[in-house]
PDB file of N, CA and C in Angstrom:
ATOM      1  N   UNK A   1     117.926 100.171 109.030  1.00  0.00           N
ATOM      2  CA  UNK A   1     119.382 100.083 108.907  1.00  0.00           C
ATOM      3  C   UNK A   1     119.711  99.468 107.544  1.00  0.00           C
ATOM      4  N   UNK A   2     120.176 100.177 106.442  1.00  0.00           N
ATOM      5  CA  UNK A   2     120.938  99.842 105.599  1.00  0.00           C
ATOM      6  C   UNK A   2     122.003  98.582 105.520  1.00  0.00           C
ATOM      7  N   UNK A   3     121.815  97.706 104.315  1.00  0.00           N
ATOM      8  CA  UNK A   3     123.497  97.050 104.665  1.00  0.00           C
ATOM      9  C   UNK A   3     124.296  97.849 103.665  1.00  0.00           C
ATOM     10  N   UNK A   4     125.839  97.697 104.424  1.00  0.00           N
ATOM     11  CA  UNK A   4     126.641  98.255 103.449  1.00  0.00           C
ATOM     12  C   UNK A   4     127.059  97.248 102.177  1.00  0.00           C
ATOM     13  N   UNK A   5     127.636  97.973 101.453  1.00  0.00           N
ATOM     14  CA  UNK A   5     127.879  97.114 100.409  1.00  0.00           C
ATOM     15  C   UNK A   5     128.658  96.180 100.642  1.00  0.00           C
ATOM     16  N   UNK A   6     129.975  96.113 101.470  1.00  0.00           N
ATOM     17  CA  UNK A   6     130.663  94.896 102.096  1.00  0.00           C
ATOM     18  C   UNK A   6     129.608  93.495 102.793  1.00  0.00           C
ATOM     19  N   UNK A   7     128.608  94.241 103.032  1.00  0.00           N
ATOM     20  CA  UNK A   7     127.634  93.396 103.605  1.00  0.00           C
ATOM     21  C   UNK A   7     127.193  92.797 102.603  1.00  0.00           C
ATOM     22  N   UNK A   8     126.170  93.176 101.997  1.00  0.00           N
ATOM     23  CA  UNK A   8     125.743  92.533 100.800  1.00  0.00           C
ATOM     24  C   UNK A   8     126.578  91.816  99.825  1.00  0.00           C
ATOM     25  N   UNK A   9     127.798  91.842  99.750  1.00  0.00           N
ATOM     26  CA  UNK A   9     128.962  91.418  98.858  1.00  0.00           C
ATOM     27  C   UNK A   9     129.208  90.193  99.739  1.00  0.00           C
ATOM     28  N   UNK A  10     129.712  90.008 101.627  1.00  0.00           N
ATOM     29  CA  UNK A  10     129.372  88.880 101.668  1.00  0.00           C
ATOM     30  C   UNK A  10     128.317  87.910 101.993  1.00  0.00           C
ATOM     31  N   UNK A  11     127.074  88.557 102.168  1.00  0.00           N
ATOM     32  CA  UNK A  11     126.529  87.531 101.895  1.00  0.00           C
ATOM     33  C   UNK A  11     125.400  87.118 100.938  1.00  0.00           C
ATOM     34  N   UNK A  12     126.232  87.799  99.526  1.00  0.00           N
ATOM     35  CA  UNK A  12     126.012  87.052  97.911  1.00  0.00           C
ATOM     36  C   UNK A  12     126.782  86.497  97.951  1.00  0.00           C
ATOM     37  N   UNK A  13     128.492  86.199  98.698  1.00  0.00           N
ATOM     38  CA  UNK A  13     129.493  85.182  98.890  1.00  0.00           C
ATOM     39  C   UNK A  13     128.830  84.154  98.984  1.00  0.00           C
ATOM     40  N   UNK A  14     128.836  84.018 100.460  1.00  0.00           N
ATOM     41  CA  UNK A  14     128.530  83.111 101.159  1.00  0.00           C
ATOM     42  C   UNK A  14     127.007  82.086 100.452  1.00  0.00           C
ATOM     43  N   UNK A  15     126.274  83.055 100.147  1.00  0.00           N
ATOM     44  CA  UNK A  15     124.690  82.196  99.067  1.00  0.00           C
ATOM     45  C   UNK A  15     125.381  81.669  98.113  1.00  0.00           C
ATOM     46  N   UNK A  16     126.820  82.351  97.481  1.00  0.00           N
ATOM     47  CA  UNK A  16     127.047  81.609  95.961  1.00  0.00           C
ATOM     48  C   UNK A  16     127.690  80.176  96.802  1.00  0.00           C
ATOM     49  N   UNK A  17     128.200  80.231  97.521  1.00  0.00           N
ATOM     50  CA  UNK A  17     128.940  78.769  98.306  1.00  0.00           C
ATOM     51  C   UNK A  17     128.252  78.105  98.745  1.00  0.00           C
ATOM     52  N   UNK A  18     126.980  78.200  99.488  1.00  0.00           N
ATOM     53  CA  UNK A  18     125.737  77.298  99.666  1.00  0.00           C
ATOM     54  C   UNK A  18     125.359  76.684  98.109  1.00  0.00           C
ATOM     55  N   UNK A  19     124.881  77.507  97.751  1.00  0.00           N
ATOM     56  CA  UNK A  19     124.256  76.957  96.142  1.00  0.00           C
ATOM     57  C   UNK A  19     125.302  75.789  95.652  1.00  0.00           C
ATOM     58  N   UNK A  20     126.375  76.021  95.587  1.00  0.00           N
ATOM     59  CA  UNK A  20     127.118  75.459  95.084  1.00  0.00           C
ATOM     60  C   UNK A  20     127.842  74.324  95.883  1.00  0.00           C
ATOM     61  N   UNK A  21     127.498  74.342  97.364  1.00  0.00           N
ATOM     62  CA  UNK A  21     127.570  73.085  97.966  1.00  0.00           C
ATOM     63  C   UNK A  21     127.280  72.935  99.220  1.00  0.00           C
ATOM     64  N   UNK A  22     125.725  72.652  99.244  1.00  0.00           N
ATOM     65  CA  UNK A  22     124.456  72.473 100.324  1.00  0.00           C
ATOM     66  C   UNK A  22     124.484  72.230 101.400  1.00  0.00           C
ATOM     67  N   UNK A  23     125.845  71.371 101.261  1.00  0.00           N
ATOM     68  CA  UNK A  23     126.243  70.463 102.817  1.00  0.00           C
ATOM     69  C   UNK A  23     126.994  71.891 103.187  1.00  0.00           C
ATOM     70  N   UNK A  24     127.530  72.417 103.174  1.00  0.00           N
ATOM     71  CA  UNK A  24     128.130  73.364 103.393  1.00  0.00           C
ATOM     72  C   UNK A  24     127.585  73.886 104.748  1.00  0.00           C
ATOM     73  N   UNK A  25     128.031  73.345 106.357  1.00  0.00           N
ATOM     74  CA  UNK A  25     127.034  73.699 107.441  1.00  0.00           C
ATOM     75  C   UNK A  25     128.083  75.102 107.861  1.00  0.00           C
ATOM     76  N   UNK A  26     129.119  75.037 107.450  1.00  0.00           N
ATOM     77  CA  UNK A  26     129.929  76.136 107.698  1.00  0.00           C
ATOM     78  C   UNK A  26     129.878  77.681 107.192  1.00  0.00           C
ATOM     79  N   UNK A  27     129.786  77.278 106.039  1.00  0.00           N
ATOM     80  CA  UNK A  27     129.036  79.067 105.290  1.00  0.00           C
ATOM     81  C   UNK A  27     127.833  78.846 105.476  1.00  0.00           C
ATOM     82  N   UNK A  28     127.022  78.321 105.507  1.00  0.00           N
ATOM     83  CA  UNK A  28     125.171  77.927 105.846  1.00  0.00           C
ATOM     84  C   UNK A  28     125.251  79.534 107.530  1.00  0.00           C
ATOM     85  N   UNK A  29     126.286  78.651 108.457  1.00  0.00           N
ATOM     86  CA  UNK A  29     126.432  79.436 109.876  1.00  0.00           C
ATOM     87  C   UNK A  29     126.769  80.389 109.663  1.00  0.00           C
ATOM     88  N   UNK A  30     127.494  80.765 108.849  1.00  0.00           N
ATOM     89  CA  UNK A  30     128.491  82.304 108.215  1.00  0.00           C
ATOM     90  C   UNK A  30     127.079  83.457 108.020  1.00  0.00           C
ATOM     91  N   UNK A  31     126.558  82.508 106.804  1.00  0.00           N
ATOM     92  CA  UNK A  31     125.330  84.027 106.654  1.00  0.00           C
ATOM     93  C   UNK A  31     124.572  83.823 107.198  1.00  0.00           C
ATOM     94  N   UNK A  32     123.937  82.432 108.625  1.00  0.00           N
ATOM     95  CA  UNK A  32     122.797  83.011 109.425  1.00  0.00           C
ATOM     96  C   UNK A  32     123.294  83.961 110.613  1.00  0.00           C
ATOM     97  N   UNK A  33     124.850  84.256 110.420  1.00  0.00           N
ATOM     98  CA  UNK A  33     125.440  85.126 111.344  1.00  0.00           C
ATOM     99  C   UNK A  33     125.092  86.723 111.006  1.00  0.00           C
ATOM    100  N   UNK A  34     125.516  86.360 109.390  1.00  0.00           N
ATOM    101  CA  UNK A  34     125.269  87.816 108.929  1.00  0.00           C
ATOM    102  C   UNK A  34     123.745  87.989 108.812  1.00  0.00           C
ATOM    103  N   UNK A  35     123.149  87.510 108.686  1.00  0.00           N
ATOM    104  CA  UNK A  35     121.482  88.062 109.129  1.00  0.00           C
ATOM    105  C   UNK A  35     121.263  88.494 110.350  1.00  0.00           C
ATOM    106  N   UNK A  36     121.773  87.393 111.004  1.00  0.00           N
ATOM    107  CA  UNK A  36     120.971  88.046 112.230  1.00  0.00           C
ATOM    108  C   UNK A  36     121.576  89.733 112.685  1.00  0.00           C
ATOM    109  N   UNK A  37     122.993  90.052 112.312  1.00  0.00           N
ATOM    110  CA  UNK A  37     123.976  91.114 112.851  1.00  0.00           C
ATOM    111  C   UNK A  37     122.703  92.218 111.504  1.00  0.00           C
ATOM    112  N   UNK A  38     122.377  91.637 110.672  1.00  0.00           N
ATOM    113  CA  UNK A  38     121.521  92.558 110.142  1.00  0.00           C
ATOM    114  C   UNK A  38     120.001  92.976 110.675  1.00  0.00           C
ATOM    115  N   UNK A  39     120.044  92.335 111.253  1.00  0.00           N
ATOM    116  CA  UNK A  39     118.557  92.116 111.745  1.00  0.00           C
ATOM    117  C   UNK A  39     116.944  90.864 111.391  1.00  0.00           C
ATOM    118  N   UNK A  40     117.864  90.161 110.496  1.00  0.00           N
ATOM    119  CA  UNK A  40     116.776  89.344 109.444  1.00  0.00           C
ATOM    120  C   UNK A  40     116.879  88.456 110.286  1.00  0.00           C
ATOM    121  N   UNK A  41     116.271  88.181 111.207  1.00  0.00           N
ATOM    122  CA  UNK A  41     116.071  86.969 112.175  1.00  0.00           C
ATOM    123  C   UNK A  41     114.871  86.013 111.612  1.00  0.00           C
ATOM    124  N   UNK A  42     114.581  86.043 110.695  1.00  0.00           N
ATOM    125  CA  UNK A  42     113.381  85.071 110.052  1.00  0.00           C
ATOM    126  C   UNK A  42     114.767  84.266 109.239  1.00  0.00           C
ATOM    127  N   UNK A  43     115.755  85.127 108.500  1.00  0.00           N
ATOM    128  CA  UNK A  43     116.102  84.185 107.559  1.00  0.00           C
ATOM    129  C   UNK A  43     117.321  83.372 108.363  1.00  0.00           C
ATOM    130  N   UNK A  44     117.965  84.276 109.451  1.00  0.00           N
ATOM    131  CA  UNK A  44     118.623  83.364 110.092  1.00  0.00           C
ATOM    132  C   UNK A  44     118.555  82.309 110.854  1.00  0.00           C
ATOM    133  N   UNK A  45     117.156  82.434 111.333  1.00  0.00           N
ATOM    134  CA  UNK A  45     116.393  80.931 111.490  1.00  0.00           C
ATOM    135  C   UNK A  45     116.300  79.958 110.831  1.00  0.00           C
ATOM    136  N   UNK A  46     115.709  80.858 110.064  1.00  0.00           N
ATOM    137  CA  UNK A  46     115.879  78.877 108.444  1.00  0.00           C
ATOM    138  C   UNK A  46     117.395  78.807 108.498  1.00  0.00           C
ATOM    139  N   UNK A  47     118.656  79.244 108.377  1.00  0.00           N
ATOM    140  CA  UNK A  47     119.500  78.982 107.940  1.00  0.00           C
ATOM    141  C   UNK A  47     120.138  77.782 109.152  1.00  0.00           C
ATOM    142  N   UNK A  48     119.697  78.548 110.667  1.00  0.00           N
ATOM    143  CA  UNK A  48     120.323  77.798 111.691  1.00  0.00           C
ATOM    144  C   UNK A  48     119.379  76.749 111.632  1.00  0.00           C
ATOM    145  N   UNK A  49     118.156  76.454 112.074  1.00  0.00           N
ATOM    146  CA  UNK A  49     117.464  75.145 111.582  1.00  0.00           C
ATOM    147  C   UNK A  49     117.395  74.177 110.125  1.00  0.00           C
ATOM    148  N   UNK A  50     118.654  75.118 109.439  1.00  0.00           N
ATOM    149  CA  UNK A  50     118.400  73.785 108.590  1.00  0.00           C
ATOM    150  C   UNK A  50     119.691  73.538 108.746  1.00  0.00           C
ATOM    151  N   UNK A  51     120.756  73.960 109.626  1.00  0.00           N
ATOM    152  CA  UNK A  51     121.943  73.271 109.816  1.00  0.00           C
ATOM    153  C   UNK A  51     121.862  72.380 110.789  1.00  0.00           C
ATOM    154  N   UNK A  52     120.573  72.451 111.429  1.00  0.00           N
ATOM    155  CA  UNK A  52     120.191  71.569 112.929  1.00  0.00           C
ATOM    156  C   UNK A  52     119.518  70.628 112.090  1.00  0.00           C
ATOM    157  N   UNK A  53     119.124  70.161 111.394  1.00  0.00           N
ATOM    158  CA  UNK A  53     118.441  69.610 110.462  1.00  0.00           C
ATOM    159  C   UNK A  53     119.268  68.534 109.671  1.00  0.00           C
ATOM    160  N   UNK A  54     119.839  69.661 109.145  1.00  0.00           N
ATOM    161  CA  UNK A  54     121.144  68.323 107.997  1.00  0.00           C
ATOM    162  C   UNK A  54     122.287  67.745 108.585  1.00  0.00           C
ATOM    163  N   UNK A  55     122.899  69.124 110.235  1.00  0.00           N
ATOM    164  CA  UNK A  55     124.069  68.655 110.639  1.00  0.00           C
ATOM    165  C   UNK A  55     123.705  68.495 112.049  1.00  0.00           C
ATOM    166  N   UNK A  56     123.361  67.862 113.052  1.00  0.00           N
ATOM    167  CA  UNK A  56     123.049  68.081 114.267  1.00  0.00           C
ATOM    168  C   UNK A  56     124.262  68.295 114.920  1.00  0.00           C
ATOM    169  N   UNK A  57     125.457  67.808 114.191  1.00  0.00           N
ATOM    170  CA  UNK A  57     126.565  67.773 115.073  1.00  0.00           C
ATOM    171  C   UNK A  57     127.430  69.084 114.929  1.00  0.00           C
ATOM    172  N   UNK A  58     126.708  69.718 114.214  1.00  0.00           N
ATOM    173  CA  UNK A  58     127.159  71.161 113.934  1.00  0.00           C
ATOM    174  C   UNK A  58     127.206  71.693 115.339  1.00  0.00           C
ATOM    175  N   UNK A  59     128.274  71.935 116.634  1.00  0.00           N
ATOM    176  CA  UNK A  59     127.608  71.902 117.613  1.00  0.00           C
ATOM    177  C   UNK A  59     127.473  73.588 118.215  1.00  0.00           C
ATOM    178  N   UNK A  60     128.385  74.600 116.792  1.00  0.00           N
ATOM    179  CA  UNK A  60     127.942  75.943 117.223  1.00  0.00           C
ATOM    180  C   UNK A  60     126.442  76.338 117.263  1.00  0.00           C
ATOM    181  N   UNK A  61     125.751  75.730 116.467  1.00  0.00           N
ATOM    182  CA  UNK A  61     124.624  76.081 115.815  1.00  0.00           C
ATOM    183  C   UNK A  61     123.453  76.207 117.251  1.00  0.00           C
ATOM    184  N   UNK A  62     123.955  75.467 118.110  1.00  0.00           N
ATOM    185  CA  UNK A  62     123.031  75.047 119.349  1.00  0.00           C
ATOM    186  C   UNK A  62     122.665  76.619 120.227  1.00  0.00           C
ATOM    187  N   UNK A  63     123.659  77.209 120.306  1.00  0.00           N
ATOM    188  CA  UNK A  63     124.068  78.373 121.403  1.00  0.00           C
ATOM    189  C   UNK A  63     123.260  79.051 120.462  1.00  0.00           C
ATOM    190  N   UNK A  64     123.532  79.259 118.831  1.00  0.00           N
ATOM    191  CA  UNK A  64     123.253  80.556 118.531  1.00  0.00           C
ATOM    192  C   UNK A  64     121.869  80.708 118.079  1.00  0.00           C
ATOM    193  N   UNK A  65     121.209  79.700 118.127  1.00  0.00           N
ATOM    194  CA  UNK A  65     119.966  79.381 117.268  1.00  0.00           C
ATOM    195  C   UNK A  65     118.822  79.329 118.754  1.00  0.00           C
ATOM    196  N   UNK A  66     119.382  79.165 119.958  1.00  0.00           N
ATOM    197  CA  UNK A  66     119.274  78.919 121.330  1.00  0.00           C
ATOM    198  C   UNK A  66     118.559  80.627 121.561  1.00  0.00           C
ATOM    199  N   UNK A  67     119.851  81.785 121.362  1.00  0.00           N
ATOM    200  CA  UNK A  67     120.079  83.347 121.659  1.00  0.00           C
ATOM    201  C   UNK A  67     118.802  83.550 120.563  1.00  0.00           C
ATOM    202  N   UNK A  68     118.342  82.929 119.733  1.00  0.00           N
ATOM    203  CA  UNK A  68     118.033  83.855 118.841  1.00  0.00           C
ATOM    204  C   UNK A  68     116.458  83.504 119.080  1.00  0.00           C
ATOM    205  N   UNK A  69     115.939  82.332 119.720  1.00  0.00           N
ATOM    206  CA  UNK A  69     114.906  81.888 120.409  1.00  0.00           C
ATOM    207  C   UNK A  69     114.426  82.529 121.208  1.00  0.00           C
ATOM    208  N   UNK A  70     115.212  82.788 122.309  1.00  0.00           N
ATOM    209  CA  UNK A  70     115.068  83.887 123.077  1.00  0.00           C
ATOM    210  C   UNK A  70     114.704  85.201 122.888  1.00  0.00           C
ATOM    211  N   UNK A  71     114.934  85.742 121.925  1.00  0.00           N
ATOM    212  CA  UNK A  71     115.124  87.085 120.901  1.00  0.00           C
ATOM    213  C   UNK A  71     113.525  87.117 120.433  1.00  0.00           C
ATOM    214  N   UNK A  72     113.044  85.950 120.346  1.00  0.00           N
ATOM    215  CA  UNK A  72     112.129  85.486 119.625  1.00  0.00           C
ATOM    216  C   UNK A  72     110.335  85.233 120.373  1.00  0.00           C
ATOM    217  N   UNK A  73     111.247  85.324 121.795  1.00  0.00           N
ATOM    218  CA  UNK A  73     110.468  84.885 122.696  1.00  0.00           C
ATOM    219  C   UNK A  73     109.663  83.469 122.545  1.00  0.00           C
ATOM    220  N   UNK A  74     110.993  82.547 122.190  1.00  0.00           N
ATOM    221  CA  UNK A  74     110.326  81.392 121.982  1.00  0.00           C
ATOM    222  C   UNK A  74     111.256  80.307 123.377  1.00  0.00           C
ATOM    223  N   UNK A  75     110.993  80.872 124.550  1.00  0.00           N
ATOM    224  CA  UNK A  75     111.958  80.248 125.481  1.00  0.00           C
ATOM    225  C   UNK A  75     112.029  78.708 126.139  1.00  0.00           C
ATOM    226  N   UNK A  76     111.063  78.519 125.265  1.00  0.00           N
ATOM    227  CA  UNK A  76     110.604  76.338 125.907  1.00  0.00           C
ATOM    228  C   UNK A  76     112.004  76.137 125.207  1.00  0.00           C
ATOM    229  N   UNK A  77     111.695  76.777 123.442  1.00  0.00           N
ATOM    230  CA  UNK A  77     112.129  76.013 122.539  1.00  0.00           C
ATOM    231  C   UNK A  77     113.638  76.152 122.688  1.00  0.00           C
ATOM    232  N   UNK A  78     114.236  77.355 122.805  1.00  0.00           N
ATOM    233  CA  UNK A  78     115.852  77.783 123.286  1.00  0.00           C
ATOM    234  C   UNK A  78     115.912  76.550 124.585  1.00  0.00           C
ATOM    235  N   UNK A  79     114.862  76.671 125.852  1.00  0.00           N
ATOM    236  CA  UNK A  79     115.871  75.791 127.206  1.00  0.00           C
ATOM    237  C   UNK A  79     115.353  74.487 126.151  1.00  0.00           C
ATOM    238  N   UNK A  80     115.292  73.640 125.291  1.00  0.00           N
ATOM    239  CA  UNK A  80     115.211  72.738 124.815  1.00  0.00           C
ATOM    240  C   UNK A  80     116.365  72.302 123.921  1.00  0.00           C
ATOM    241  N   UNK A  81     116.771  73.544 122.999  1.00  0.00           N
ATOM    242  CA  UNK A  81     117.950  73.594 122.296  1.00  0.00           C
ATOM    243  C   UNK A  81     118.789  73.760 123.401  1.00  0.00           C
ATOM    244  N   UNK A  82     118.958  74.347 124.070  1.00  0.00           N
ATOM    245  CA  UNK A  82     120.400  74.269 124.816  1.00  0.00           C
ATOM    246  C   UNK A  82     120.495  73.239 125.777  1.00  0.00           C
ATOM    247  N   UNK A  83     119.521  72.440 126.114  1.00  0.00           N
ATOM    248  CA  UNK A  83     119.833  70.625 126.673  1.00  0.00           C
ATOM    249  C   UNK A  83     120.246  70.109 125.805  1.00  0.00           C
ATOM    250  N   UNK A  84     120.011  70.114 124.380  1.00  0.00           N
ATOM    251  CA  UNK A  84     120.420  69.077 123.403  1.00  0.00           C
ATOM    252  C   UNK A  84     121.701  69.212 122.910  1.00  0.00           C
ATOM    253  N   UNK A  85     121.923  70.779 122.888  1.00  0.00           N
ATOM    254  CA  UNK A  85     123.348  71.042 122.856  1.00  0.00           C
ATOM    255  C   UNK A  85     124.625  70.788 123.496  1.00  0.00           C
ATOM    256  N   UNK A  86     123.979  71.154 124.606  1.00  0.00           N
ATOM    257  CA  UNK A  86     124.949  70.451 125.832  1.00  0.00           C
ATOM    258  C   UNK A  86     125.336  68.707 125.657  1.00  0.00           C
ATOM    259  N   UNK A  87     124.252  67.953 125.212  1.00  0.00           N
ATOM    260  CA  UNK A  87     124.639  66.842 125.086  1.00  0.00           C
ATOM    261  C   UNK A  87     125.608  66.683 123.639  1.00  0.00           C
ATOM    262  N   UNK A  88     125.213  67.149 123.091  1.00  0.00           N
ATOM    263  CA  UNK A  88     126.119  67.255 121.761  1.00  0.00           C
ATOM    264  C   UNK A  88     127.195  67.252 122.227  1.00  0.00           C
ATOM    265  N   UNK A  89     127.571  68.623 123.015  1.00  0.00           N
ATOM    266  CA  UNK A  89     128.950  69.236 123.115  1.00  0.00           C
ATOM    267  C   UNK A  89     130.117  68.561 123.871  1.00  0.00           C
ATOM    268  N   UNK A  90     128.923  67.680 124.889  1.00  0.00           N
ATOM    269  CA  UNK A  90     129.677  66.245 125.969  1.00  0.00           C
ATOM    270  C   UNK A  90     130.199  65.332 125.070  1.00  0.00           C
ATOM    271  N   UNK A  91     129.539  64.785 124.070  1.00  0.00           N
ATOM    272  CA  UNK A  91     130.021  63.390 122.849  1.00  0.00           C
ATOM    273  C   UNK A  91     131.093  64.096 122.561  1.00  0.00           C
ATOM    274  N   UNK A  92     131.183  65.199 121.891  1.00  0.00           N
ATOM    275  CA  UNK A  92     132.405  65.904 121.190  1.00  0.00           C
ATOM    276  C   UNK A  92     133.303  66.176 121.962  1.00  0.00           C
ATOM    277  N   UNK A  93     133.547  66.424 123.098  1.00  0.00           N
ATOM    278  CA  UNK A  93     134.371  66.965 124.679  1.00  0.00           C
ATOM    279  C   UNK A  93     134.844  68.159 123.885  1.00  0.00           C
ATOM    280  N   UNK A  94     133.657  68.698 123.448  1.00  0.00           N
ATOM    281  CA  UNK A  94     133.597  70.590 123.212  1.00  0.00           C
ATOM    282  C   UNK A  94     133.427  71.389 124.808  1.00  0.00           C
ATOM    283  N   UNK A  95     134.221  71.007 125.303  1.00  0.00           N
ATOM    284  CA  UNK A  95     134.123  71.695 127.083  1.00  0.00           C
ATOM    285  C   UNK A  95     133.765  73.369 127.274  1.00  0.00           C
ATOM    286  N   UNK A  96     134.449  73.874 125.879  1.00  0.00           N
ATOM    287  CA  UNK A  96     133.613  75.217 125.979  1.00  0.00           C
ATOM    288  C   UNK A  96     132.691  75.635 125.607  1.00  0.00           C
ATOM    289  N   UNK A  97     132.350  74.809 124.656  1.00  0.00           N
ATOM    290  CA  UNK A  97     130.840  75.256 124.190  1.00  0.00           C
ATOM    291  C   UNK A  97     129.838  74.807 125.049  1.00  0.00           C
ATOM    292  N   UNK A  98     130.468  73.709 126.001  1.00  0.00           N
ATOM    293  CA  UNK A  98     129.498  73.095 126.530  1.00  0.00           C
ATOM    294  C   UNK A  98     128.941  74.149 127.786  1.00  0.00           C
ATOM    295  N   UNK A  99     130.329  74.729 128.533  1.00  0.00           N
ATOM    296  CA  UNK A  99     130.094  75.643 129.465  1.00  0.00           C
ATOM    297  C   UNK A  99     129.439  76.809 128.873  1.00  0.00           C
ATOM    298  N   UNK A 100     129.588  77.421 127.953  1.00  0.00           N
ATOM    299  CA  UNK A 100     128.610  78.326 127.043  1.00  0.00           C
ATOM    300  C   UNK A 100     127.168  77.977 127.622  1.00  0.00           C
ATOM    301  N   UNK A 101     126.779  76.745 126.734  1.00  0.00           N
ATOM    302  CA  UNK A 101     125.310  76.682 126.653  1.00  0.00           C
ATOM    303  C   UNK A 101     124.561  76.270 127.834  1.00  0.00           C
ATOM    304  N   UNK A 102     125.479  75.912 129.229  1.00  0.00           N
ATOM    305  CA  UNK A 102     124.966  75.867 130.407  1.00  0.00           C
ATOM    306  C   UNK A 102     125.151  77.257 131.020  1.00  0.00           C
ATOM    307  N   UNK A 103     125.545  77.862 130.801  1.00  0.00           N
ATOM    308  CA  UNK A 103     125.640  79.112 131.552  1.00  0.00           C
ATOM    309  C   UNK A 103     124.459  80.021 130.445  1.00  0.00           C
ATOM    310  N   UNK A 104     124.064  79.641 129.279  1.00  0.00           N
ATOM    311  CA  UNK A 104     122.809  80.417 128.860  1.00  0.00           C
ATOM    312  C   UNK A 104     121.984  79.474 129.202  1.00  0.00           C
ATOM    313  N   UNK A 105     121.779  78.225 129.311  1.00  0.00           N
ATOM    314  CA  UNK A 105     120.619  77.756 129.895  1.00  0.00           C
ATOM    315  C   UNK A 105     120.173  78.021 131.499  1.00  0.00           C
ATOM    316  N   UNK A 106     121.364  78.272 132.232  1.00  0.00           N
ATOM    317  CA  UNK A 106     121.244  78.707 133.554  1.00  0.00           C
ATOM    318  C   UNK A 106     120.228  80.291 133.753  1.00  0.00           C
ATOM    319  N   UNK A 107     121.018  81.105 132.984  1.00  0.00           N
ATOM    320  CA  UNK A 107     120.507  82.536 132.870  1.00  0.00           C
ATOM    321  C   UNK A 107     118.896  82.519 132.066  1.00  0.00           C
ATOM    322  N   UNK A 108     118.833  81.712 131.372  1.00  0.00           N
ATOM    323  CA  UNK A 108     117.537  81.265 130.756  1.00  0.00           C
ATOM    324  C   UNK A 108     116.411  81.128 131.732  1.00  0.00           C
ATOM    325  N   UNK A 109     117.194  79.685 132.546  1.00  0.00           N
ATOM    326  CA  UNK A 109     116.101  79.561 133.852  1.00  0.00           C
ATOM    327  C   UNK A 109     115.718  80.951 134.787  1.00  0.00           C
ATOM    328  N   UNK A 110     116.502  81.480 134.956  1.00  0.00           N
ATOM    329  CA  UNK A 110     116.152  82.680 135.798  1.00  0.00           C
ATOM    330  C   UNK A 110     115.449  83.726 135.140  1.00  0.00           C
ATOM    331  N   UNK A 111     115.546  83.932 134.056  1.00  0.00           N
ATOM    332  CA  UNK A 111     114.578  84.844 132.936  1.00  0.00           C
ATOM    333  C   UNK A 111     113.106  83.955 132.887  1.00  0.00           C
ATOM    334  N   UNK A 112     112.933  82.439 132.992  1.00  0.00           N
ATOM    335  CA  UNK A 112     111.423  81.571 132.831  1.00  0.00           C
ATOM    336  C   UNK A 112     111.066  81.898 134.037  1.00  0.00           C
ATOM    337  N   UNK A 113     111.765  81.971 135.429  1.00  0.00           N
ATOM    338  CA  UNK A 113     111.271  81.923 137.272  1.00  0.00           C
ATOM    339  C   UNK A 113     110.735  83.161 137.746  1.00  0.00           C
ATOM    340  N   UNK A 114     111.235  84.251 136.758  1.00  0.00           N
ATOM    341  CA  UNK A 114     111.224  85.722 136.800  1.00  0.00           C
ATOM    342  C   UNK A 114     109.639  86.127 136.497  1.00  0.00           C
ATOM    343  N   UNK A 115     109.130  85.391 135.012  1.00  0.00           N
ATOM    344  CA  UNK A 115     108.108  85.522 134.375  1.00  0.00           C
ATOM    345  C   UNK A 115     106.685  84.814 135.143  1.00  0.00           C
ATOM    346  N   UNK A 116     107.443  83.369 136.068  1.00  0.00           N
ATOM    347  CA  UNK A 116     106.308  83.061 136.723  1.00  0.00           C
ATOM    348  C   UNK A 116     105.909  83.440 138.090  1.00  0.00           C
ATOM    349  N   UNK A 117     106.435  83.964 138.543  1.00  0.00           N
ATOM    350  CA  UNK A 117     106.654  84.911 139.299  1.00  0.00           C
ATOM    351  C   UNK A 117     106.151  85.625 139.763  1.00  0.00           C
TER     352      UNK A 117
END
């Protein structure tokens, strides 16, 4: 799959706004969005672990870095991210994100019970 040029246009955006200011956990999330919708799930990993890294309180980063674990078949490490998230999302009284990442950690468990099974 090709990117289109709108694609690639933003995310040489979004890299020129990182470069230019690191903390930046908000465009950092922007283009590990646009990777992954591209398929580059290696680079949208580094991007979401290093926003888990510099910003823990980044508290989208939990769900999506969680989905992409899964994707990854890395499922300890997702039901691990999405406990920690959840606690995140309680300090913040992010009530929807919080119901988010319990309802993928729920569906999670039943995808681990399935496998042992």
């Amino acid at each position: 799959m090709d990117m289109s040029e709108e694609q690639k246009a933003k995310i040489k955006q979004l890299a020129k706004q990182i470069k230019n200011n690191p903390g930046d956990s908000f465009s950092k999330f922007a283009l590990a969005l646009e990777f992954r919708k591209e398929g580059e799930f290696k680079k949208a990993r580094i991007m979401f672990e290093d926003i888990l890294a510099s910003d823990p309180e980044y508290v989208g980063v939990y769900y999506h870095l969680g989905k992409l674990y899964e994707a990854l078949d890395r499922l300890g490490d997702a039901k691990e991210l999405y406990k920690k998230g959840i606690d995140v999302a309680d300090q913040q009284n992010e009530e929807r994100t919080q119901k988010e990442l319990k309802e993928a950690l729920e569906q999670l468990k039943i995808v681990m019970e399935e496998r042992t099974s």
